[in-house]
PDB file of N, CA and C in Angstrom:
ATOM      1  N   UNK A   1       0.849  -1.178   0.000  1.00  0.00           N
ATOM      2  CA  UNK A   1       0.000   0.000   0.000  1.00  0.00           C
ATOM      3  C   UNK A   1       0.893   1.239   0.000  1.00  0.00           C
ATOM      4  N   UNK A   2       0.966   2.453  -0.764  1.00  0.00           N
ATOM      5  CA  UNK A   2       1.089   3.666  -0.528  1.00  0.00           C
ATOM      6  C   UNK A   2       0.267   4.116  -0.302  1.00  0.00           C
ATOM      7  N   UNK A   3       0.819   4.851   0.636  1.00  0.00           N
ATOM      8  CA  UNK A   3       0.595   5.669   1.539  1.00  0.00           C
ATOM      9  C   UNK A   3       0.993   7.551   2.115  1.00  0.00           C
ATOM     10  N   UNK A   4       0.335   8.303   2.236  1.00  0.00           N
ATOM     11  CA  UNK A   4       1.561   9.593   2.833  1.00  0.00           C
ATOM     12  C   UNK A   4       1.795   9.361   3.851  1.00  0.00           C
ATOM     13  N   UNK A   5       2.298  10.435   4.332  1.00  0.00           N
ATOM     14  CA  UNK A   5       3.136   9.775   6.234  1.00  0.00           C
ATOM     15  C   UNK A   5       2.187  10.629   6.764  1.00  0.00           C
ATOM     16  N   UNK A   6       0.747  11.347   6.766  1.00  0.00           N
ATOM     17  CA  UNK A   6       0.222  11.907   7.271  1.00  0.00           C
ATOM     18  C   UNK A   6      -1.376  10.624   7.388  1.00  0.00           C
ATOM     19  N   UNK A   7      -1.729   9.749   6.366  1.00  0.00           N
ATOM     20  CA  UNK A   7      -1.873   8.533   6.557  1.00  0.00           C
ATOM     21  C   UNK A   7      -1.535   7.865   6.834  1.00  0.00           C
ATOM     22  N   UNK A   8      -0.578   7.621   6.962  1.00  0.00           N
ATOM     23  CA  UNK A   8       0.091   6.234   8.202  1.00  0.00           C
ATOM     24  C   UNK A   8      -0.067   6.306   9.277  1.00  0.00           C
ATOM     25  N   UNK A   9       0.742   8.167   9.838  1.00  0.00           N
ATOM     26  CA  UNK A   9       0.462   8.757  11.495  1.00  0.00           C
ATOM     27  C   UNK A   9      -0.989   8.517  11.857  1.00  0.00           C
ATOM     28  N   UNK A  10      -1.997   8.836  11.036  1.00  0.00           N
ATOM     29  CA  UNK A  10      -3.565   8.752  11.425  1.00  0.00           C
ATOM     30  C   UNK A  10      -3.595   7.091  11.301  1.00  0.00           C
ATOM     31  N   UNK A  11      -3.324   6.212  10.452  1.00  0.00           N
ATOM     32  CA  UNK A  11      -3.822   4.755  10.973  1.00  0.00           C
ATOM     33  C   UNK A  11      -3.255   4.374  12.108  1.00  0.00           C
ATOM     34  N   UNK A  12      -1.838   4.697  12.754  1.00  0.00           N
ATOM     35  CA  UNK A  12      -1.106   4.101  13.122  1.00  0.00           C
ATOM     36  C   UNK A  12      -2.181   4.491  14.979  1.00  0.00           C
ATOM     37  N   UNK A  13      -1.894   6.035  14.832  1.00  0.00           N
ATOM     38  CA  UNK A  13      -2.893   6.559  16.051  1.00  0.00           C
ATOM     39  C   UNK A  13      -4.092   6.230  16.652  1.00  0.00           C
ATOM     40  N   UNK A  14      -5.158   5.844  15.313  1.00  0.00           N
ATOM     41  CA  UNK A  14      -5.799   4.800  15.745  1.00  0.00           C
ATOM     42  C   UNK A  14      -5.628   3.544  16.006  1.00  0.00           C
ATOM     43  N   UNK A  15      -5.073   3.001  15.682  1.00  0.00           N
ATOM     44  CA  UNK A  15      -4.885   1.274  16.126  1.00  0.00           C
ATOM     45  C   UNK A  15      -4.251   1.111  17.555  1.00  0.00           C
ATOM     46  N   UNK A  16      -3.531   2.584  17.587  1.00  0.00           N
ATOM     47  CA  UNK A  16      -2.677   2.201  19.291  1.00  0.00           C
ATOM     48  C   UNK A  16      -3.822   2.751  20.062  1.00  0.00           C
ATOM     49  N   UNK A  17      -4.654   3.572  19.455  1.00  0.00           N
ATOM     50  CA  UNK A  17      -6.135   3.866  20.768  1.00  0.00           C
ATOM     51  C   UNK A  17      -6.808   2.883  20.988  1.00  0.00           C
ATOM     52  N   UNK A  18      -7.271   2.049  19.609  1.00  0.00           N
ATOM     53  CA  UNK A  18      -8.398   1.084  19.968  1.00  0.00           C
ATOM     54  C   UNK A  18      -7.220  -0.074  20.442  1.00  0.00           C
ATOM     55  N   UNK A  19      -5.913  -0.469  20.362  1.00  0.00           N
ATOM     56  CA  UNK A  19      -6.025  -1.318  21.210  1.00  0.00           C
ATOM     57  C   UNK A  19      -5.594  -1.265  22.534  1.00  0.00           C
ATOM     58  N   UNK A  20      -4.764  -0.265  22.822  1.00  0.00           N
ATOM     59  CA  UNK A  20      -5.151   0.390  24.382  1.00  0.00           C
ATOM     60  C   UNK A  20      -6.217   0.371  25.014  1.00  0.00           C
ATOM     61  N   UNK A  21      -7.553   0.701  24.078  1.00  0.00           N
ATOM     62  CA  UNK A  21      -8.673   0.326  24.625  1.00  0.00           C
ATOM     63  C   UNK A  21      -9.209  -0.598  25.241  1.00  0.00           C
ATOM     64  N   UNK A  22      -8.789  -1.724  24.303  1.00  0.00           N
ATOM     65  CA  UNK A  22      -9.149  -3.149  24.897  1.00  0.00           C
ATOM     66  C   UNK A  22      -8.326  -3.682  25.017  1.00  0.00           C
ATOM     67  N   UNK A  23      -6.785  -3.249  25.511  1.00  0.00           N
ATOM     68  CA  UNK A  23      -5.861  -3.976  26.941  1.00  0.00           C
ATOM     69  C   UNK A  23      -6.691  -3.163  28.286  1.00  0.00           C
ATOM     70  N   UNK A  24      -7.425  -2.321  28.303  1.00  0.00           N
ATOM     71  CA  UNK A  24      -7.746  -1.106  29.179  1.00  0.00           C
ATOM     72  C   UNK A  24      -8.951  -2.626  29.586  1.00  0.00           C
ATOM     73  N   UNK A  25     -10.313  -2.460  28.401  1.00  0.00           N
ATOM     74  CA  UNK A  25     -11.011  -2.666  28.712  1.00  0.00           C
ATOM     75  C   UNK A  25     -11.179  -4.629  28.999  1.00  0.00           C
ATOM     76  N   UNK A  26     -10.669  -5.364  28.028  1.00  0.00           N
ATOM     77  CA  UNK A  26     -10.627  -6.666  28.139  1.00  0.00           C
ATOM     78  C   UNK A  26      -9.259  -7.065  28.985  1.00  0.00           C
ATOM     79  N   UNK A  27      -8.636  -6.609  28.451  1.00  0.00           N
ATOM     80  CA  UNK A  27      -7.045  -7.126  29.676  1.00  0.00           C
ATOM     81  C   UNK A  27      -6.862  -6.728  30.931  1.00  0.00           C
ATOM     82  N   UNK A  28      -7.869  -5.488  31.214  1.00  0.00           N
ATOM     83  CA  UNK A  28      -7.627  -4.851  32.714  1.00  0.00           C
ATOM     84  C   UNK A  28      -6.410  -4.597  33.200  1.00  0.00           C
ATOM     85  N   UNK A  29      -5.619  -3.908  32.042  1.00  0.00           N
ATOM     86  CA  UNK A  29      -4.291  -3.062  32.603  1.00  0.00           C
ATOM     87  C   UNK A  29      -4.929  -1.810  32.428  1.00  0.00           C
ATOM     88  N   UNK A  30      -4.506  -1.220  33.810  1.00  0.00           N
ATOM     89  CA  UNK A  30      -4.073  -0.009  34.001  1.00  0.00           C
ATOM     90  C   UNK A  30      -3.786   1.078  32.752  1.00  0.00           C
ATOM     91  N   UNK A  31      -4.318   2.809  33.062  1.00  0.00           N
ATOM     92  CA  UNK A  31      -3.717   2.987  31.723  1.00  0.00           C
ATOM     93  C   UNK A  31      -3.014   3.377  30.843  1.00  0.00           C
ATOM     94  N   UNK A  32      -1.546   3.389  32.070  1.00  0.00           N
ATOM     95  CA  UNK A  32      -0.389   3.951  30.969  1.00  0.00           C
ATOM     96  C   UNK A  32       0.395   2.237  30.956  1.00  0.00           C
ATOM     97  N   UNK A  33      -0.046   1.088  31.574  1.00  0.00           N
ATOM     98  CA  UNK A  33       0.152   0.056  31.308  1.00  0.00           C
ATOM     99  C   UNK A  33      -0.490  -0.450  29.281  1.00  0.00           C
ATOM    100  N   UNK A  34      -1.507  -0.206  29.510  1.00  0.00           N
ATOM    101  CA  UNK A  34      -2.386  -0.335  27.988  1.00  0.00           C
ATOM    102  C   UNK A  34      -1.838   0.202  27.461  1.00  0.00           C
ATOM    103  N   UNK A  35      -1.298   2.130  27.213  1.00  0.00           N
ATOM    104  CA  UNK A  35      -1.109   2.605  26.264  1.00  0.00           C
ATOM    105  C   UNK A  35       0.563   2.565  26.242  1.00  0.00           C
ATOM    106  N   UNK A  36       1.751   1.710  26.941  1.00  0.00           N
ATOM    107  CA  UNK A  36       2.652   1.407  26.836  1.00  0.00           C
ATOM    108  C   UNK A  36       2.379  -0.419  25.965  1.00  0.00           C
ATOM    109  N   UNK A  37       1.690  -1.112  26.342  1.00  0.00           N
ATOM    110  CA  UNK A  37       1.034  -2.036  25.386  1.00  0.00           C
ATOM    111  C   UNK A  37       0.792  -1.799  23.148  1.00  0.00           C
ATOM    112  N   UNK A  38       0.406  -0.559  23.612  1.00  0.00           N
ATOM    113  CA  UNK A  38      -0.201  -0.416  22.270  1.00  0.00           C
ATOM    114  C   UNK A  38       0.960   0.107  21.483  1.00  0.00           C
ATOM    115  N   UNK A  39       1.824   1.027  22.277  1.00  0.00           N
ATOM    116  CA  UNK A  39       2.685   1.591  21.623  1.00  0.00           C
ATOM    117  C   UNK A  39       4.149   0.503  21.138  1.00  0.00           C
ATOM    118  N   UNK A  40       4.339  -0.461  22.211  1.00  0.00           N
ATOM    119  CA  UNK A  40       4.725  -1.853  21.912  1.00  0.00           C
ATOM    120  C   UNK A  40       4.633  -2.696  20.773  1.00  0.00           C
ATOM    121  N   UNK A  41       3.005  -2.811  20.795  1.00  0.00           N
ATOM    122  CA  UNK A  41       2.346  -3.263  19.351  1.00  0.00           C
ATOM    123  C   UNK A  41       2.577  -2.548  18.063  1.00  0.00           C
ATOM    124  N   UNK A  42       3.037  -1.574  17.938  1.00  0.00           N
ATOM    125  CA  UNK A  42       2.296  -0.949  17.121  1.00  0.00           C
ATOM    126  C   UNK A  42       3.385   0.217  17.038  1.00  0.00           C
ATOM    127  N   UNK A  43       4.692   0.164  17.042  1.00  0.00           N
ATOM    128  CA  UNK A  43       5.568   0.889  16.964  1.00  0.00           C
ATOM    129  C   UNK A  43       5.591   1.883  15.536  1.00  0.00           C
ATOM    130  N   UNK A  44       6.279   2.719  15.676  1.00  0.00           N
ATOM    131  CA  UNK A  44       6.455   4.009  14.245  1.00  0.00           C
ATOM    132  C   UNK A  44       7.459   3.224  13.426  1.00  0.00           C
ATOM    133  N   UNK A  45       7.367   3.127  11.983  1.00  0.00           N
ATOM    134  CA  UNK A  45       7.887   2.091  11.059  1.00  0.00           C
ATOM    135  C   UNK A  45       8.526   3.399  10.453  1.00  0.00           C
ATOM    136  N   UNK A  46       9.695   3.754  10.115  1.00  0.00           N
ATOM    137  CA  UNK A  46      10.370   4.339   9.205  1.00  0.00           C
ATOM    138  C   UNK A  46       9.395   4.441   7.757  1.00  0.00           C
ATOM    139  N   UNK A  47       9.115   5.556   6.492  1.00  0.00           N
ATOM    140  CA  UNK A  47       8.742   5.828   5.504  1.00  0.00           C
ATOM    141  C   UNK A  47       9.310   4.766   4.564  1.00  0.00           C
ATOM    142  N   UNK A  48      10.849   3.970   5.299  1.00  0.00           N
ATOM    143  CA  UNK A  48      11.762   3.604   3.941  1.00  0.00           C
ATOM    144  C   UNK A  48      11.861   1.688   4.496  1.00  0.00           C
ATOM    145  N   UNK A  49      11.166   1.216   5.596  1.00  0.00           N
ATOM    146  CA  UNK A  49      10.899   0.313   5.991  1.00  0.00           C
ATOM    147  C   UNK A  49      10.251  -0.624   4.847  1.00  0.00           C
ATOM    148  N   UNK A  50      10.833  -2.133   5.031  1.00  0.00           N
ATOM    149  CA  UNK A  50      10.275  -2.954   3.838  1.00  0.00           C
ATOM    150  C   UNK A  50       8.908  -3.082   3.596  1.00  0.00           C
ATOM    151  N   UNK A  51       8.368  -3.381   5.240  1.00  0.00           N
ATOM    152  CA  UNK A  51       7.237  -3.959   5.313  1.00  0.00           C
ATOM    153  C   UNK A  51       6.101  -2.907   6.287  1.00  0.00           C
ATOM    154  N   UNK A  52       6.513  -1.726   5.728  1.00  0.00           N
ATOM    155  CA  UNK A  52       6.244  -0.601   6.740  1.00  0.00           C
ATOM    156  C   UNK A  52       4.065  -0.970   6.940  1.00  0.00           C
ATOM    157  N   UNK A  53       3.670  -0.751   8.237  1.00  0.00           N
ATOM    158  CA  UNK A  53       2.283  -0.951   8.122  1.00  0.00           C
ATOM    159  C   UNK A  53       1.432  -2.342   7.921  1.00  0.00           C
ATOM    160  N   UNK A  54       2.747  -3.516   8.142  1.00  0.00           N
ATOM    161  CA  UNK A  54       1.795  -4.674   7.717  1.00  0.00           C
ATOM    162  C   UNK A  54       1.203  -5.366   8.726  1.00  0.00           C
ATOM    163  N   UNK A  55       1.219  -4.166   9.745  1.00  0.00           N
ATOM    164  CA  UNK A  55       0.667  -5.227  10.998  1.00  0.00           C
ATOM    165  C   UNK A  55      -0.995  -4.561  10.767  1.00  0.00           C
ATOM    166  N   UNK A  56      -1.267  -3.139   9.637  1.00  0.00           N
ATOM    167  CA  UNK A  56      -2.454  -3.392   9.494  1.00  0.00           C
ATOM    168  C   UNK A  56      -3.484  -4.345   9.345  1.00  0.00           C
ATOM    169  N   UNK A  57      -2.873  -5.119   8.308  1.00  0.00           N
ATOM    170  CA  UNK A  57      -3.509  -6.080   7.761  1.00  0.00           C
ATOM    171  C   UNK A  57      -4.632  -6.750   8.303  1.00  0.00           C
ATOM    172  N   UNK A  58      -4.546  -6.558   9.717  1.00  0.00           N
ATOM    173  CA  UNK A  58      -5.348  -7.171  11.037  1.00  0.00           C
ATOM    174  C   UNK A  58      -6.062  -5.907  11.594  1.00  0.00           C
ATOM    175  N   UNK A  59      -6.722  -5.486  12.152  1.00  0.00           N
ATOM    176  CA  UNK A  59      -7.205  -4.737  13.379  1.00  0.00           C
ATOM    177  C   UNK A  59      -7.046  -5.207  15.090  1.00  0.00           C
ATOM    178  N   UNK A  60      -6.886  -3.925  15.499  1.00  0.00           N
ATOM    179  CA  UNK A  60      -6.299  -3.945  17.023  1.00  0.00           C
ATOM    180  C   UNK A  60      -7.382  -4.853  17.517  1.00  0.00           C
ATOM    181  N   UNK A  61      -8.259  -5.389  17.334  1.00  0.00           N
ATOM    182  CA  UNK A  61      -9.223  -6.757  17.960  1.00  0.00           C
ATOM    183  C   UNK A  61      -8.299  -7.395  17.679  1.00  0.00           C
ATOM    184  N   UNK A  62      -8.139  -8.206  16.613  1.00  0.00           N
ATOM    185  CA  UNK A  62      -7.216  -9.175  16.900  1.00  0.00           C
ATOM    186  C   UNK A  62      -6.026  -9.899  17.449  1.00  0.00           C
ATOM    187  N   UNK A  63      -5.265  -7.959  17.518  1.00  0.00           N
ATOM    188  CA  UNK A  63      -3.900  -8.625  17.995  1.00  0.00           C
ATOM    189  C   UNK A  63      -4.224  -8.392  19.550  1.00  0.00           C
ATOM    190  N   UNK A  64      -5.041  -7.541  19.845  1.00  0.00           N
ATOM    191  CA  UNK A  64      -5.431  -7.754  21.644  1.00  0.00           C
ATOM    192  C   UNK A  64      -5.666  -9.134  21.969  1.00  0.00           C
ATOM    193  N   UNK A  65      -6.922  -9.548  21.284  1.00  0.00           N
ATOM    194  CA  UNK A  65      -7.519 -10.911  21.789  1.00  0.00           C
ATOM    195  C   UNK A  65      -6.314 -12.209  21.424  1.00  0.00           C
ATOM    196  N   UNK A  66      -5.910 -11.724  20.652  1.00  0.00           N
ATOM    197  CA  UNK A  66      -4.411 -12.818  20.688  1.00  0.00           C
ATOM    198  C   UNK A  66      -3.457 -12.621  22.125  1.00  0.00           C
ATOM    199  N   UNK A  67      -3.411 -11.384  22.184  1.00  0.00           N
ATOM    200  CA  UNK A  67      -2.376 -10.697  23.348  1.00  0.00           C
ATOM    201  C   UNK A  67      -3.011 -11.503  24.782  1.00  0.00           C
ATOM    202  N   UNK A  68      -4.236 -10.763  25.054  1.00  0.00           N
ATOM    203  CA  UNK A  68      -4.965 -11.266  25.906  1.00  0.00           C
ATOM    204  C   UNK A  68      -5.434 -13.133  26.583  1.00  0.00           C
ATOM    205  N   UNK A  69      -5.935 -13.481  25.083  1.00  0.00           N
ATOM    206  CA  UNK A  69      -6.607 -15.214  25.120  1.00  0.00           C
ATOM    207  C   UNK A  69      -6.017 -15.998  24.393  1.00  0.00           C
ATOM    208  N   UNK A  70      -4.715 -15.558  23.851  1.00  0.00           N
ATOM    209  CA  UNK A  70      -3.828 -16.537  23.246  1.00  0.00           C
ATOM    210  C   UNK A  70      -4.610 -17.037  21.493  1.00  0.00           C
ATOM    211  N   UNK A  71      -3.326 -17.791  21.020  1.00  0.00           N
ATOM    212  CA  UNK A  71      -3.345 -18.413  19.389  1.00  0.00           C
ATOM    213  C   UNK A  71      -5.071 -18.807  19.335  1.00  0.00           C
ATOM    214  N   UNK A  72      -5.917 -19.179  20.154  1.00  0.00           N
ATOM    215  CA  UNK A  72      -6.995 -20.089  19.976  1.00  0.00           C
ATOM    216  C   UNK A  72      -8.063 -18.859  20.942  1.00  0.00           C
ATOM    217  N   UNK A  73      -8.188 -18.090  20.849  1.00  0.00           N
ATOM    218  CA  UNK A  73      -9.082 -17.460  21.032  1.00  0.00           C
ATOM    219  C   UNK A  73     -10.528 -17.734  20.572  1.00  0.00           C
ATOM    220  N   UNK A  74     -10.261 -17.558  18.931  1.00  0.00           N
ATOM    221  CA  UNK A  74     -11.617 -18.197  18.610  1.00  0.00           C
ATOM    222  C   UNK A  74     -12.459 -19.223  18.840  1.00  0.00           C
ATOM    223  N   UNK A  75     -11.598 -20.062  19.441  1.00  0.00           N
ATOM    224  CA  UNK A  75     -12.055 -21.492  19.739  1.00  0.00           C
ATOM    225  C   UNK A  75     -12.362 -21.354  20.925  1.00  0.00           C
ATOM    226  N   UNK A  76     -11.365 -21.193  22.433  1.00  0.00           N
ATOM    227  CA  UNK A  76     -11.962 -20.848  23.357  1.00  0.00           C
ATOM    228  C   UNK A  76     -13.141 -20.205  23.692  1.00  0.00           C
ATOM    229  N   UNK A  77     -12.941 -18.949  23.261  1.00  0.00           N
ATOM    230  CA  UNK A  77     -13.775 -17.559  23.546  1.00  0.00           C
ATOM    231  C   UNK A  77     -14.328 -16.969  22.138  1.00  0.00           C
ATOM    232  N   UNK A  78     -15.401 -18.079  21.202  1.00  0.00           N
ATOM    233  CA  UNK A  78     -16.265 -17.598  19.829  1.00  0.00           C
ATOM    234  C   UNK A  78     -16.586 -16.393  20.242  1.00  0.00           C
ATOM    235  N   UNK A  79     -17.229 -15.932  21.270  1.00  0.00           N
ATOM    236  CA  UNK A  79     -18.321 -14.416  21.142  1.00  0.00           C
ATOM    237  C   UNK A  79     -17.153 -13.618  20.328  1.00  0.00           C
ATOM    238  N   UNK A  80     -15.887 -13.622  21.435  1.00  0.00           N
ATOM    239  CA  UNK A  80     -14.631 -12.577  20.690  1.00  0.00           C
ATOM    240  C   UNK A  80     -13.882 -12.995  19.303  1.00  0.00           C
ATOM    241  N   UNK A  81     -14.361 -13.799  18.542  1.00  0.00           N
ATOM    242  CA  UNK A  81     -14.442 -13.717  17.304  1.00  0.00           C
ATOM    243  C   UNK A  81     -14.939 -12.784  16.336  1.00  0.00           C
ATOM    244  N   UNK A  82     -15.449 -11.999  16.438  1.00  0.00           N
ATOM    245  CA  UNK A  82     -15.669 -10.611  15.654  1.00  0.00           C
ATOM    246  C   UNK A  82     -15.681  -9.215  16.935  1.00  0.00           C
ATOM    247  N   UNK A  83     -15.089  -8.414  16.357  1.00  0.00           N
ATOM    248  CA  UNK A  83     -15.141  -7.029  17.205  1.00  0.00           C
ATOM    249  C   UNK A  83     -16.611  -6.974  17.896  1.00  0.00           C
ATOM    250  N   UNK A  84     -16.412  -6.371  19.008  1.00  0.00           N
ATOM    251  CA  UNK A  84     -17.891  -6.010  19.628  1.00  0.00           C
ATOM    252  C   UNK A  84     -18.195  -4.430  18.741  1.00  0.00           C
ATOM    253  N   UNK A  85     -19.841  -4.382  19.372  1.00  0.00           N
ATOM    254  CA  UNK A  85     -20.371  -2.859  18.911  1.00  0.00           C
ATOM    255  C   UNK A  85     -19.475  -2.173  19.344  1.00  0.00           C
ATOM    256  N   UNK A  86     -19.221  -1.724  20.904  1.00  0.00           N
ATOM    257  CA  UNK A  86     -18.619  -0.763  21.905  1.00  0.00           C
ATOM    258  C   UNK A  86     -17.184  -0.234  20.855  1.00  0.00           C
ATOM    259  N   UNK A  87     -16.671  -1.805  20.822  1.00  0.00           N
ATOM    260  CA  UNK A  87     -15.198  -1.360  19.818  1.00  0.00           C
ATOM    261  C   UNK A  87     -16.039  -0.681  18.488  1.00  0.00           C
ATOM    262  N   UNK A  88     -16.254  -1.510  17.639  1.00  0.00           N
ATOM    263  CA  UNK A  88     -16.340  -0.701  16.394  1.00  0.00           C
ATOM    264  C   UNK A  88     -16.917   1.014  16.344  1.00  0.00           C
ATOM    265  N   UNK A  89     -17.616   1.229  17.744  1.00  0.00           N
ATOM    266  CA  UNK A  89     -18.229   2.608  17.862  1.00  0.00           C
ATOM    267  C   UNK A  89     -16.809   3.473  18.194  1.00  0.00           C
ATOM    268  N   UNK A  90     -15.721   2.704  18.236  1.00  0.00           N
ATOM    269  CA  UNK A  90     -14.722   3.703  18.305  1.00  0.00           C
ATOM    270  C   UNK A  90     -14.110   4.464  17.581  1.00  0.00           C
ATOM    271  N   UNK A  91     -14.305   3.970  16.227  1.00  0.00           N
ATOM    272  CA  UNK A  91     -14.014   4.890  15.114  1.00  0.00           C
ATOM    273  C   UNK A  91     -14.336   6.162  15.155  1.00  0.00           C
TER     274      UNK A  91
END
């Protein structure tokens, strides 16, 4: 994907909110614990990076509920198989 770096900063900003959100809200860390989480996840990729942005590919649901309930989430815990309302109203 190209991209400008004024689109990347805006995807990147959201994905570390919503999944701060739900280390906040499903993981129950604390919340400079969550938003040290997200920023973890979801680090600033150089403009000249190979694979700059490919952790989009996914949304911050997924890599939380991975973070959180492990490889088998879906299997364990189906409901958290698709984003809830609450999340998607975060846009």
């Amino acid at each position: 994907m190209t991209w400008s770096e004024t689109e990347y900063v805006e995807c990147l900003r959201g994905e570390r909110r919503r999944y701060a959100w739900l280390m906040r809200r499903h993981g129950e860390l604390a919340p400079a614990e969550a938003w040290a989480a997200a920023l973890d996840r979801y680090p600033y990729e150089p403009s000249d990076a190979p694979y700059r942005g490919l952790i989009f590919h996914d949304e911050a649901w997924h890599w939380a509920m991975l973070a959180i309930h492990g490889d088998r989430y879906t299997v364990g815990r189906p409901e958290l198989a698709q984003p809830s309302a609450e999340y998607m109203a975060l846009e």
